[in-house]
N, C-alpha and C. Protein backbone atom coordinates (compact mmCIF):
# COMPACT_ATOMS: atom_id res chain seq x y z
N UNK A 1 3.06 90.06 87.32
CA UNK A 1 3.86 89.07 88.06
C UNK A 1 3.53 87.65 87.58
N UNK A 2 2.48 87.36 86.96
CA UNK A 2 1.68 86.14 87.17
C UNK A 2 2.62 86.03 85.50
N UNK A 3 2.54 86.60 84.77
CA UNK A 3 2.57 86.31 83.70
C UNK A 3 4.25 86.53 83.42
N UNK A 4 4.93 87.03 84.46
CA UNK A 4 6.33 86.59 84.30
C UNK A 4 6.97 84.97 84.65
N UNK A 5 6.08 84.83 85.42
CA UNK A 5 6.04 83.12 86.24
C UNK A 5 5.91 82.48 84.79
N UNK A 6 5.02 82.33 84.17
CA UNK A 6 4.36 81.82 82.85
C UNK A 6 5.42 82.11 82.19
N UNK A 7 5.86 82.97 81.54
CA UNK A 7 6.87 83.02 80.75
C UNK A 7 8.06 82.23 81.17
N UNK A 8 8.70 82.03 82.09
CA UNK A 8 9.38 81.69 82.65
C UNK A 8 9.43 79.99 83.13
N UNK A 9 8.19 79.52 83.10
CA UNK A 9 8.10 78.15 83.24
C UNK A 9 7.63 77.73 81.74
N UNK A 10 7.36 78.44 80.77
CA UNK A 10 7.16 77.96 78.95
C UNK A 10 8.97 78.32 78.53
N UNK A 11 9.56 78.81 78.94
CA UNK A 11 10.73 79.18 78.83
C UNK A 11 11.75 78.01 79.05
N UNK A 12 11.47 77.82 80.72
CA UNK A 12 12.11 76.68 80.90
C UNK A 12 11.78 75.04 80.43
N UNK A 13 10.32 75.07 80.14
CA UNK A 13 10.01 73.78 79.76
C UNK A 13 10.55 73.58 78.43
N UNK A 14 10.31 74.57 77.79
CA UNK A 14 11.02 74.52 76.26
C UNK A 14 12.44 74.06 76.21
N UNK A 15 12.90 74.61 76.89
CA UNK A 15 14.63 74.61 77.19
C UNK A 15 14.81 72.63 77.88
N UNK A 16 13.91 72.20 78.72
CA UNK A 16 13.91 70.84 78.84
C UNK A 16 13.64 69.96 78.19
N UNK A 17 12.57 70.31 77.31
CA UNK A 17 11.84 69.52 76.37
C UNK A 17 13.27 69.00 75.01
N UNK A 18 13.75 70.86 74.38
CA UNK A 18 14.83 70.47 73.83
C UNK A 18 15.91 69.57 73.96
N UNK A 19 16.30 69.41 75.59
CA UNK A 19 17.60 68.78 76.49
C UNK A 19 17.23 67.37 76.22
N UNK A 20 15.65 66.95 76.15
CA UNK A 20 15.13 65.88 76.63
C UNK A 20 15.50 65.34 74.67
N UNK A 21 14.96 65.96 73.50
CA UNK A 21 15.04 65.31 72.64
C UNK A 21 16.44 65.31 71.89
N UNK A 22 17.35 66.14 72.25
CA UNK A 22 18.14 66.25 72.13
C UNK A 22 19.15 64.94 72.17
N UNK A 23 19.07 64.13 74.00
CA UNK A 23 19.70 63.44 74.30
C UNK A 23 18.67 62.05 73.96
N UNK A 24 17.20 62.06 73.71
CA UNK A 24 16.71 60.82 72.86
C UNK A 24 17.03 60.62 71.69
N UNK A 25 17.56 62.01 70.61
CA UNK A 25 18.23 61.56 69.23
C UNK A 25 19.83 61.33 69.22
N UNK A 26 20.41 61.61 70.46
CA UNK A 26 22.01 61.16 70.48
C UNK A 26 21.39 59.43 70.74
N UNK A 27 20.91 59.16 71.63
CA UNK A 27 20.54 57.28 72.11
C UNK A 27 20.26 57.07 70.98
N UNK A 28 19.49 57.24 69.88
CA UNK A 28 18.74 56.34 68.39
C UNK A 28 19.61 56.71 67.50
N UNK A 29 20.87 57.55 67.84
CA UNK A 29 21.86 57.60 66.44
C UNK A 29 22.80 56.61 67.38
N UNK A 30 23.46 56.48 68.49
CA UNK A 30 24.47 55.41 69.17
C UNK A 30 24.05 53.88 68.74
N UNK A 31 22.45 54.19 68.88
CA UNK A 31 21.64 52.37 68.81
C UNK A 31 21.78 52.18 67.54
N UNK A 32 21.56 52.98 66.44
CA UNK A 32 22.06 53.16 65.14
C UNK A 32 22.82 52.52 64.55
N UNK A 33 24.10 53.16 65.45
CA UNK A 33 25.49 52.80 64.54
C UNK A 33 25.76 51.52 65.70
N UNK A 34 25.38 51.50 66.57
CA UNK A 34 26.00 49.68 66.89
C UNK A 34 25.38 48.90 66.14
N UNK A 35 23.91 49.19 65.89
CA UNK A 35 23.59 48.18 64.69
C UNK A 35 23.99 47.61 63.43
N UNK A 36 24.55 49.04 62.77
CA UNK A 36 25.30 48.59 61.84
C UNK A 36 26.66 48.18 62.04
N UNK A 37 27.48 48.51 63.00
CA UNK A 37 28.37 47.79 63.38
C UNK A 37 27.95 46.02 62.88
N UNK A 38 27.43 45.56 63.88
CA UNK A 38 26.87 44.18 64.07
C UNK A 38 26.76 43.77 62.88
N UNK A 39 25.86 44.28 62.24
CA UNK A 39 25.59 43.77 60.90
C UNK A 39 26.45 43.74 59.87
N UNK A 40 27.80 44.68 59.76
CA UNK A 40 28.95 44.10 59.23
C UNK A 40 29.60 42.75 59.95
């Protein structure tokens, strides 16, 4: 039982962790391209 919990919270953290860098490399490619916007 104990070790279905465990699986299950490395499971889900993984699955957040992904969500989490996922949507920090969409923000640094948006900040990206307004930059170069600007700079034209």
């Amino acid at each position: 039982m104990l070790a279905l919990i465990f699986t299950y919270l490395l499971h889900y953290g993984m699955l957040h962790i992904k969500q989490k860098a996922s949507f920090l490399f969409h923000q640094l490619r948006s900040v990206h391209i307004i930059k170069n916007i600007f700079e034209y």
